[in-house]
PDB file of N, CA and C in Angstrom:
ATOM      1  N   UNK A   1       3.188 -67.683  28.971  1.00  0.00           N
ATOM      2  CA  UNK A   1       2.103 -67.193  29.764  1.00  0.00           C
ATOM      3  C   UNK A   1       0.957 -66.762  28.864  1.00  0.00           C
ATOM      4  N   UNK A   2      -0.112 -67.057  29.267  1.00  0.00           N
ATOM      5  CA  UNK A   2      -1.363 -66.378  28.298  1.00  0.00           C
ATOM      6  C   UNK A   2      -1.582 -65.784  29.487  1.00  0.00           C
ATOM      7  N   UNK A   3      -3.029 -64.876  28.747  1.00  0.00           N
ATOM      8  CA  UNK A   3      -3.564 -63.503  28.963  1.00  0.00           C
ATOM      9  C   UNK A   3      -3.961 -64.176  30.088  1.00  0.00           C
ATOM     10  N   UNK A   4      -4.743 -65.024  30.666  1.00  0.00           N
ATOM     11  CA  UNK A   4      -5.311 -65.533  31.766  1.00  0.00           C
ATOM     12  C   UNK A   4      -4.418 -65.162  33.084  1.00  0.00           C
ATOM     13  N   UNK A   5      -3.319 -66.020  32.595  1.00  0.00           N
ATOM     14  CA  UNK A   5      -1.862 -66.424  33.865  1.00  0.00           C
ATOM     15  C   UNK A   5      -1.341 -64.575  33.635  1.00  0.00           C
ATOM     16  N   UNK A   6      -1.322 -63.697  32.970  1.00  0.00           N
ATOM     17  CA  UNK A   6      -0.607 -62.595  33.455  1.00  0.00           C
ATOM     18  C   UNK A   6      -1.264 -61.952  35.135  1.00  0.00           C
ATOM     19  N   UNK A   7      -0.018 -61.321  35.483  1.00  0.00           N
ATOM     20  CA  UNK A   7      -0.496 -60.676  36.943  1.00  0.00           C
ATOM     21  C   UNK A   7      -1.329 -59.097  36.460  1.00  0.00           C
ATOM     22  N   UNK A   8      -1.570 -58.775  37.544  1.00  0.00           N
ATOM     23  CA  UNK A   8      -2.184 -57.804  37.141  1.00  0.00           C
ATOM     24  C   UNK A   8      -1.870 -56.401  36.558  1.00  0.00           C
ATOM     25  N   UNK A   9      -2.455 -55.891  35.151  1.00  0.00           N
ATOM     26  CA  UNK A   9      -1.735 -55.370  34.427  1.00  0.00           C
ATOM     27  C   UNK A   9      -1.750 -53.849  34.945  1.00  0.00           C
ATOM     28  N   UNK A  10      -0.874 -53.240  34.386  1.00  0.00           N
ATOM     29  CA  UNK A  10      -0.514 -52.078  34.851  1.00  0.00           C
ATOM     30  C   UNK A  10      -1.625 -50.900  34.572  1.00  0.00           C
ATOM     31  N   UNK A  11      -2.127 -50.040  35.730  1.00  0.00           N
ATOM     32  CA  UNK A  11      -3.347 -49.484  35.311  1.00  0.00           C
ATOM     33  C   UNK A  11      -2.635 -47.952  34.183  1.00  0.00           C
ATOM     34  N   UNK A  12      -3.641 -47.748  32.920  1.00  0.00           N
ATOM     35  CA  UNK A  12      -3.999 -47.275  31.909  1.00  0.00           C
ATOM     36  C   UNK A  12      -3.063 -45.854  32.389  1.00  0.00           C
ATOM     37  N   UNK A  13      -1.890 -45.454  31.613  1.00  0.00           N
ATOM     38  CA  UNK A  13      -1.275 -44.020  32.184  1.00  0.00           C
ATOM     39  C   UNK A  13      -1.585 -42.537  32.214  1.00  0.00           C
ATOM     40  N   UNK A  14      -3.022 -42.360  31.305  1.00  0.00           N
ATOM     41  CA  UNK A  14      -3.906 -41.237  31.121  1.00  0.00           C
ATOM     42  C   UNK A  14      -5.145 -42.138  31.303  1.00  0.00           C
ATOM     43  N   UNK A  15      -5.542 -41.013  33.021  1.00  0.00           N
ATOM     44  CA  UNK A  15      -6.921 -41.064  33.674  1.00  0.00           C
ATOM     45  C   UNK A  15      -7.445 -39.800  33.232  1.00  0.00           C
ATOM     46  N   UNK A  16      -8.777 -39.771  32.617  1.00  0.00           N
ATOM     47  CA  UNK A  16      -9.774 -39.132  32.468  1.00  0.00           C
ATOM     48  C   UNK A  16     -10.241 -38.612  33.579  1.00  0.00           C
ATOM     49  N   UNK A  17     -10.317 -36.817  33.959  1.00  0.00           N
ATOM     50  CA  UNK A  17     -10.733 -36.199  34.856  1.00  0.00           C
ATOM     51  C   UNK A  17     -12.347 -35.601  34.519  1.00  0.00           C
ATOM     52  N   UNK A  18     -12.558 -35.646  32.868  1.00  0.00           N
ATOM     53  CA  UNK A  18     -13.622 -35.300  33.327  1.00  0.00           C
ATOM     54  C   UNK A  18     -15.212 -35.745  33.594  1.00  0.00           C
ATOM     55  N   UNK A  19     -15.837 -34.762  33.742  1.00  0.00           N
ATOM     56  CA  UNK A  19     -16.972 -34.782  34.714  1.00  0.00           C
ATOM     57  C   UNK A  19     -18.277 -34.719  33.682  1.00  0.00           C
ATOM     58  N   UNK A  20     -19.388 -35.587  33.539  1.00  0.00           N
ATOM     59  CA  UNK A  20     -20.212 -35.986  32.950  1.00  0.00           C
ATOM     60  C   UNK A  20     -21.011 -34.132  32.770  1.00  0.00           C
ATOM     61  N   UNK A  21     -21.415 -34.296  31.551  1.00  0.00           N
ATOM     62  CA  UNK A  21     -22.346 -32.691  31.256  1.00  0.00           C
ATOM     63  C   UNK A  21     -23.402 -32.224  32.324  1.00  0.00           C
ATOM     64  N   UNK A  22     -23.456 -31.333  32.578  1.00  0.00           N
ATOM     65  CA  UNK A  22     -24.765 -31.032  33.829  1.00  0.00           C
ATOM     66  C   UNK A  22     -25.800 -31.472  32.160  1.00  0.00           C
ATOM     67  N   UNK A  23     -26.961 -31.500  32.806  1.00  0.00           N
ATOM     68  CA  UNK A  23     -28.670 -31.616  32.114  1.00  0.00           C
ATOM     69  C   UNK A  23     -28.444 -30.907  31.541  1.00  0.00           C
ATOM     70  N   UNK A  24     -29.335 -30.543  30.409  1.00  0.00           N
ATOM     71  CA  UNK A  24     -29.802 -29.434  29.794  1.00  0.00           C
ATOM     72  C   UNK A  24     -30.834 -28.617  30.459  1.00  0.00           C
ATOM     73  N   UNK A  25     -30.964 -27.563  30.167  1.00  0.00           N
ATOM     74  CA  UNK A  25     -31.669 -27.133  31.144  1.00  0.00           C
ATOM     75  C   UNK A  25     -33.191 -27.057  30.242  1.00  0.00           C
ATOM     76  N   UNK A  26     -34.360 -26.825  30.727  1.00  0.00           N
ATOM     77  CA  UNK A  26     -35.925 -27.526  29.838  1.00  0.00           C
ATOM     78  C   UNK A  26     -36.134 -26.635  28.637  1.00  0.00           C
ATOM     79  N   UNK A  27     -37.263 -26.163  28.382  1.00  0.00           N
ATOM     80  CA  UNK A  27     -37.342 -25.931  26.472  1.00  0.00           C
ATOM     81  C   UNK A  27     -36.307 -24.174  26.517  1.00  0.00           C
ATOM     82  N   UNK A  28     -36.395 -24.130  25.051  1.00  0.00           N
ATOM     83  CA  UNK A  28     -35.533 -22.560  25.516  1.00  0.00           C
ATOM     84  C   UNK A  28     -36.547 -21.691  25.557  1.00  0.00           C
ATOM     85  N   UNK A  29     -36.305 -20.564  26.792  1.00  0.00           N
ATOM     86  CA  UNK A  29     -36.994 -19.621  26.743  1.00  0.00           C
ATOM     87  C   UNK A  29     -36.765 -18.460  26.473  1.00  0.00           C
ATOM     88  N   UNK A  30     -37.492 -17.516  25.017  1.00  0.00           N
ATOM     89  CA  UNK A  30     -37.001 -16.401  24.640  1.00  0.00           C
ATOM     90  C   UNK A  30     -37.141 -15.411  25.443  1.00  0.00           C
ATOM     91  N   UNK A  31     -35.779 -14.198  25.822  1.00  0.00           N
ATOM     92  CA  UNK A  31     -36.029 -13.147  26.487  1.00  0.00           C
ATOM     93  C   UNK A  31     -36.830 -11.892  25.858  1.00  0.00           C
ATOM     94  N   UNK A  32     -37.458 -11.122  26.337  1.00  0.00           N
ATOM     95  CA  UNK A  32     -37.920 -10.079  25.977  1.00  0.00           C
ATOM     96  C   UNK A  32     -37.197  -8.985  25.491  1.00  0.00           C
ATOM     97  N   UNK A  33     -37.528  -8.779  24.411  1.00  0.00           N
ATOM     98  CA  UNK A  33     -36.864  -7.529  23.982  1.00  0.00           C
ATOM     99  C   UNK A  33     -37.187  -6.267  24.074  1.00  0.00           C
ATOM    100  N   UNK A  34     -35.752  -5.811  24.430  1.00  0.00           N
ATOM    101  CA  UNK A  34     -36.589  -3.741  24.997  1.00  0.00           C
ATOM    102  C   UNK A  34     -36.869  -3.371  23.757  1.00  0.00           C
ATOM    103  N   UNK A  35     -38.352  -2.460  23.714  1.00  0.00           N
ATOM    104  CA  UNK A  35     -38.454  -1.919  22.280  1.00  0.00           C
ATOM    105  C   UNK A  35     -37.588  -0.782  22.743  1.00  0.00           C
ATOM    106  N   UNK A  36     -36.906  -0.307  21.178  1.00  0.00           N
ATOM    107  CA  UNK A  36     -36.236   0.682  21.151  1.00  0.00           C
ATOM    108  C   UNK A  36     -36.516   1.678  20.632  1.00  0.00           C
ATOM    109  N   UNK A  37     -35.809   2.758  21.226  1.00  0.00           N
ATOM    110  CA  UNK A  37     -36.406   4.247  20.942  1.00  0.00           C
ATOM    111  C   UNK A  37     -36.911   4.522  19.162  1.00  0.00           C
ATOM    112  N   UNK A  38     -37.773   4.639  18.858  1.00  0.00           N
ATOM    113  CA  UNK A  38     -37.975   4.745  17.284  1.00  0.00           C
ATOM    114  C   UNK A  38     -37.484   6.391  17.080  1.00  0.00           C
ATOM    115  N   UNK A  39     -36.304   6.928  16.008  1.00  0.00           N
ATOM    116  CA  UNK A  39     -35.639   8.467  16.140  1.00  0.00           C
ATOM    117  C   UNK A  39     -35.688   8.305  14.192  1.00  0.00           C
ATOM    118  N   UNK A  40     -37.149   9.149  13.920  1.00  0.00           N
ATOM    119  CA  UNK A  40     -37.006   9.141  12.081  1.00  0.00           C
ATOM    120  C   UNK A  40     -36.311  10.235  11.871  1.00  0.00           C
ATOM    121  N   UNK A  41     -35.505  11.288  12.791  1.00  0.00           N
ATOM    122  CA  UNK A  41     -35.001  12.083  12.396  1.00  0.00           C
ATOM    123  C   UNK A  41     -33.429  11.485  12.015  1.00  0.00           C
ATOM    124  N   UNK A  42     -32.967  11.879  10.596  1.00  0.00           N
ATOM    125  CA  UNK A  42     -31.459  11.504  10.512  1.00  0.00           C
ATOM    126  C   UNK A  42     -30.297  12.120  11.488  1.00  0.00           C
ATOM    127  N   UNK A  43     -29.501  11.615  11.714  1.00  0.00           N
ATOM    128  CA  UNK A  43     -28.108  12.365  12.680  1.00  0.00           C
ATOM    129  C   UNK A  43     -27.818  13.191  11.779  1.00  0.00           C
ATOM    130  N   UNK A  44     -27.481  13.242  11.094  1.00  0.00           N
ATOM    131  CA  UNK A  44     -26.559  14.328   9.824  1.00  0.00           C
ATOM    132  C   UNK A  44     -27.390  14.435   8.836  1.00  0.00           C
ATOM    133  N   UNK A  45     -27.113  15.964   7.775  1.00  0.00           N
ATOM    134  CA  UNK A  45     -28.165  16.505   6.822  1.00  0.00           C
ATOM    135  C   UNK A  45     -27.972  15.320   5.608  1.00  0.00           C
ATOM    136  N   UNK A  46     -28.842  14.420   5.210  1.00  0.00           N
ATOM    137  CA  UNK A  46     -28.558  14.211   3.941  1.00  0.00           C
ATOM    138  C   UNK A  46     -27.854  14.472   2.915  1.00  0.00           C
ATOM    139  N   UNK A  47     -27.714  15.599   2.484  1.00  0.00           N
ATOM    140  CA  UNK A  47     -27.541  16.906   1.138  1.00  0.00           C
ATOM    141  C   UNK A  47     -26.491  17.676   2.294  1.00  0.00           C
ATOM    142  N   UNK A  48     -24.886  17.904   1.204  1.00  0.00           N
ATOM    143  CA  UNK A  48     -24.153  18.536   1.389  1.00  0.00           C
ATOM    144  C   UNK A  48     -24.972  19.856   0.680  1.00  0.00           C
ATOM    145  N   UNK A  49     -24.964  21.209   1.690  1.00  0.00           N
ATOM    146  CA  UNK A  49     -25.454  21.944   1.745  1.00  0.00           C
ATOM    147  C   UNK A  49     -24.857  23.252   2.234  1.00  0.00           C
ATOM    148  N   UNK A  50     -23.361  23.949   1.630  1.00  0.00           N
ATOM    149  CA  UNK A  50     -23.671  23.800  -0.293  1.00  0.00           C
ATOM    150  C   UNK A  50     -23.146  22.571  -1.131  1.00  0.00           C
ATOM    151  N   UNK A  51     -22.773  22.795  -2.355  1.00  0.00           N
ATOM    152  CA  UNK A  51     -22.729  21.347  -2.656  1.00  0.00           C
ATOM    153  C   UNK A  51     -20.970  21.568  -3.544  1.00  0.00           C
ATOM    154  N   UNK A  52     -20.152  20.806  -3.164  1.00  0.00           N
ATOM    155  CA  UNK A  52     -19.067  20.889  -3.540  1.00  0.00           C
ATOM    156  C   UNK A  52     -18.433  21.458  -4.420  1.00  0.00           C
ATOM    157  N   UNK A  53     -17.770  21.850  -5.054  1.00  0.00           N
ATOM    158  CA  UNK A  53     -17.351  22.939  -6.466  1.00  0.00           C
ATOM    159  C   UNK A  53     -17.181  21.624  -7.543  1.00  0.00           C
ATOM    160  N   UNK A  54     -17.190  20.298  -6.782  1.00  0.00           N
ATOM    161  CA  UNK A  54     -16.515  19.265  -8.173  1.00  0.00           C
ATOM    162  C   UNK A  54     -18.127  18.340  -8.357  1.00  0.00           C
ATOM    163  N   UNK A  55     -18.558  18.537  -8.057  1.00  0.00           N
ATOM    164  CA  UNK A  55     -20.265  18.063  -8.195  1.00  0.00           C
ATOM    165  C   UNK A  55     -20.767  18.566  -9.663  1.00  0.00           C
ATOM    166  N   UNK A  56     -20.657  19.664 -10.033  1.00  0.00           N
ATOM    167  CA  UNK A  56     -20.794  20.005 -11.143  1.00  0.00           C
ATOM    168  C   UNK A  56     -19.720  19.714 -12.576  1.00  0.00           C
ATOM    169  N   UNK A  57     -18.399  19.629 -12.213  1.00  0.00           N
ATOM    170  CA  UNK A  57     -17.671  18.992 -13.011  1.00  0.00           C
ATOM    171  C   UNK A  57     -17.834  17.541 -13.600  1.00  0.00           C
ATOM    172  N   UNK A  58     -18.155  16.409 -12.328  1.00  0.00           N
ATOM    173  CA  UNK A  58     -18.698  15.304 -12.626  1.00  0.00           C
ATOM    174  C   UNK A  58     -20.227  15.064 -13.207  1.00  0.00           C
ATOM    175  N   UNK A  59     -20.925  16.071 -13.051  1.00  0.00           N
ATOM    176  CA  UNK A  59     -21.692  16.313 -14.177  1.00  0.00           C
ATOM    177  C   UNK A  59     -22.118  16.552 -15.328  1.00  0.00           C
ATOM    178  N   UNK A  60     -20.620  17.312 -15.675  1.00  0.00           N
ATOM    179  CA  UNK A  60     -20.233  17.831 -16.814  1.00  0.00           C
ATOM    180  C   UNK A  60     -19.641  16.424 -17.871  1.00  0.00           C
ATOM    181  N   UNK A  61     -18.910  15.712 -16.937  1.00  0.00           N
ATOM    182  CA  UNK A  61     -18.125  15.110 -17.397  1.00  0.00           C
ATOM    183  C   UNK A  61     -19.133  13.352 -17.485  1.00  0.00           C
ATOM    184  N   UNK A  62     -20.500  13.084 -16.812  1.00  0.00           N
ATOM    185  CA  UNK A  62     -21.026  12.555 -17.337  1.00  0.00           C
ATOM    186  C   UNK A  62     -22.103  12.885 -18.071  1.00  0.00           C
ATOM    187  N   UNK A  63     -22.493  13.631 -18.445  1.00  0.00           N
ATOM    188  CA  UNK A  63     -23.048  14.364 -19.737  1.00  0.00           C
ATOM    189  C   UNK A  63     -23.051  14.017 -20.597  1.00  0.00           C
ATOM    190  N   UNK A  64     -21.034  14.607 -21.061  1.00  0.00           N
ATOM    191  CA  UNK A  64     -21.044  14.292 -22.187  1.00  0.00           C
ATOM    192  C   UNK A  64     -20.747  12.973 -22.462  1.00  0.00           C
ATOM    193  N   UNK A  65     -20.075  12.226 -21.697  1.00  0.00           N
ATOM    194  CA  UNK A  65     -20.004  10.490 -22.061  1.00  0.00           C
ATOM    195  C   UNK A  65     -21.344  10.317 -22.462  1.00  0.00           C
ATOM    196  N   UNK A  66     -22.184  10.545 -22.025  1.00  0.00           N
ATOM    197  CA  UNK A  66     -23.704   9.790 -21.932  1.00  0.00           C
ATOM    198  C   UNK A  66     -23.943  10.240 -23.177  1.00  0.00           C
ATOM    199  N   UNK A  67     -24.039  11.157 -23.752  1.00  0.00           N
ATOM    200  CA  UNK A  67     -24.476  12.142 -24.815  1.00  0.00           C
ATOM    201  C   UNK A  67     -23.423  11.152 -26.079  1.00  0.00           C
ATOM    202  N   UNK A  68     -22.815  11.500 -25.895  1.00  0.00           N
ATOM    203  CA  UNK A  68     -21.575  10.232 -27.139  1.00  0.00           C
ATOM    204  C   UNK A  68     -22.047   8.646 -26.568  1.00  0.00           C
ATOM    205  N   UNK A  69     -21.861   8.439 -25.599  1.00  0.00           N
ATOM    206  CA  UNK A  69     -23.062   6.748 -25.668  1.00  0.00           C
ATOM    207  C   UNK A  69     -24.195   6.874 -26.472  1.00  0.00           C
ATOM    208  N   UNK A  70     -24.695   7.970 -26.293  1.00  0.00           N
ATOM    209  CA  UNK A  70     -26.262   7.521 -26.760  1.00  0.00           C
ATOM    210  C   UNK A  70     -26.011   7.739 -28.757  1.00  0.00           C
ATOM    211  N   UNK A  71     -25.339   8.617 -28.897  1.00  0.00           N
ATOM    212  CA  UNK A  71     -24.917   9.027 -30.087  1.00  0.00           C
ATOM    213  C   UNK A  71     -24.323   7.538 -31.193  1.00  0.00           C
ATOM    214  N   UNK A  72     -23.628   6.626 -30.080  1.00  0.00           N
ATOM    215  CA  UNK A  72     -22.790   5.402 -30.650  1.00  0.00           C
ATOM    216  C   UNK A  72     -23.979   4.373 -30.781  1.00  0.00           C
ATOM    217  N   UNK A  73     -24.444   4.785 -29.753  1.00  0.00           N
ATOM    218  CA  UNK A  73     -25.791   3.192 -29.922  1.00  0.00           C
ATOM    219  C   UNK A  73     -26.896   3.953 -30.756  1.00  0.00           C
ATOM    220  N   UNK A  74     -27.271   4.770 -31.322  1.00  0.00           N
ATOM    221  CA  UNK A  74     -28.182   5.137 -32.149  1.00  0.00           C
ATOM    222  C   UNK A  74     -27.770   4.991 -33.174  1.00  0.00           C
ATOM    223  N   UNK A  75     -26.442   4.817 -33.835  1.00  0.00           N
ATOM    224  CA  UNK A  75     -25.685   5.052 -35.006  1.00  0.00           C
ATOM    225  C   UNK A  75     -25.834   3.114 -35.271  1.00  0.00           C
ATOM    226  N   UNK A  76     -25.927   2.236 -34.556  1.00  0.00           N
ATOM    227  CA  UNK A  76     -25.739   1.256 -34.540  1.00  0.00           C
ATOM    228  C   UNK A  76     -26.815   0.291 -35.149  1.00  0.00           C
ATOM    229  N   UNK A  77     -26.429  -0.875 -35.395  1.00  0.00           N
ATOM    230  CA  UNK A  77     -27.735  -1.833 -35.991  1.00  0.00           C
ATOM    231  C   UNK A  77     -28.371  -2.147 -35.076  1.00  0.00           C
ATOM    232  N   UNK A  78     -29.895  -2.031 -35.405  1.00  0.00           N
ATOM    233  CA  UNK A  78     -30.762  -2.513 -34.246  1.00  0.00           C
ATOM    234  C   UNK A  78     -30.962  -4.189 -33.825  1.00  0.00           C
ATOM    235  N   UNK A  79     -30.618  -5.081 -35.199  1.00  0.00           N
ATOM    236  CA  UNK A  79     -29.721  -6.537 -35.248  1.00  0.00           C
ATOM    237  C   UNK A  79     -28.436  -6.932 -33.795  1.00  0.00           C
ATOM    238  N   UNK A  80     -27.554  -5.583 -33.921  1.00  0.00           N
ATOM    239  CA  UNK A  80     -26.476  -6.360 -33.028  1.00  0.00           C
ATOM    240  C   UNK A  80     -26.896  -6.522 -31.189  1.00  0.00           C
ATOM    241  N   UNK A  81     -28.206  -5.623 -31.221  1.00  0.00           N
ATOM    242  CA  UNK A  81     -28.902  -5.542 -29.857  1.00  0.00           C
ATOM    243  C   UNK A  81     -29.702  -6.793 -29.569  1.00  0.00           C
ATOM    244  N   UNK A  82     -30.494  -7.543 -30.260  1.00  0.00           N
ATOM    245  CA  UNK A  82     -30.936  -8.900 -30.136  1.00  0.00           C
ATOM    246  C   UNK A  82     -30.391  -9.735 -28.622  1.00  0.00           C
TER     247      UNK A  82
END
């Protein structure tokens, strides 16, 4: 039998249900935006007020690093900075 002489073939076992895209709808149009309340005051104080008991320790304690940094790079060739 060729393709001609076959009877009629068995219809396809997955039918496609769906449904062509609606349109697009025409150009886009931007919505308006609510202006919003403008508030320059902060919610909370900036500045812990008083200021922690370890605020001053970490001060202490970059001090003196900084103070011995600056001490190591002054001691140093002004060559290895290039």
């Amino acid at each position: 039998m060729s393709a001609a002489e076959t009877p009629n073939p068995a219809p396809h076992p997955v039918q496609s249900t769906a449904q062509p895209a609606p349109p697009a709808p025409g150009p886009n149009v931007k919505k308006e935006k609510k202006a919003k309340a403008v508030d320059n005051e902060p919610k909370a104080p900036l500045e812990l007020n008083p200021p922690p008991d370890f605020f001053d320790h970490r001060i202490q304690i970059y001090e003196k690093f900084k103070k011995e940094y600056d001490e190591f790079v002054a001691g140093e060739s002004p060559l290895l900075h290039n």
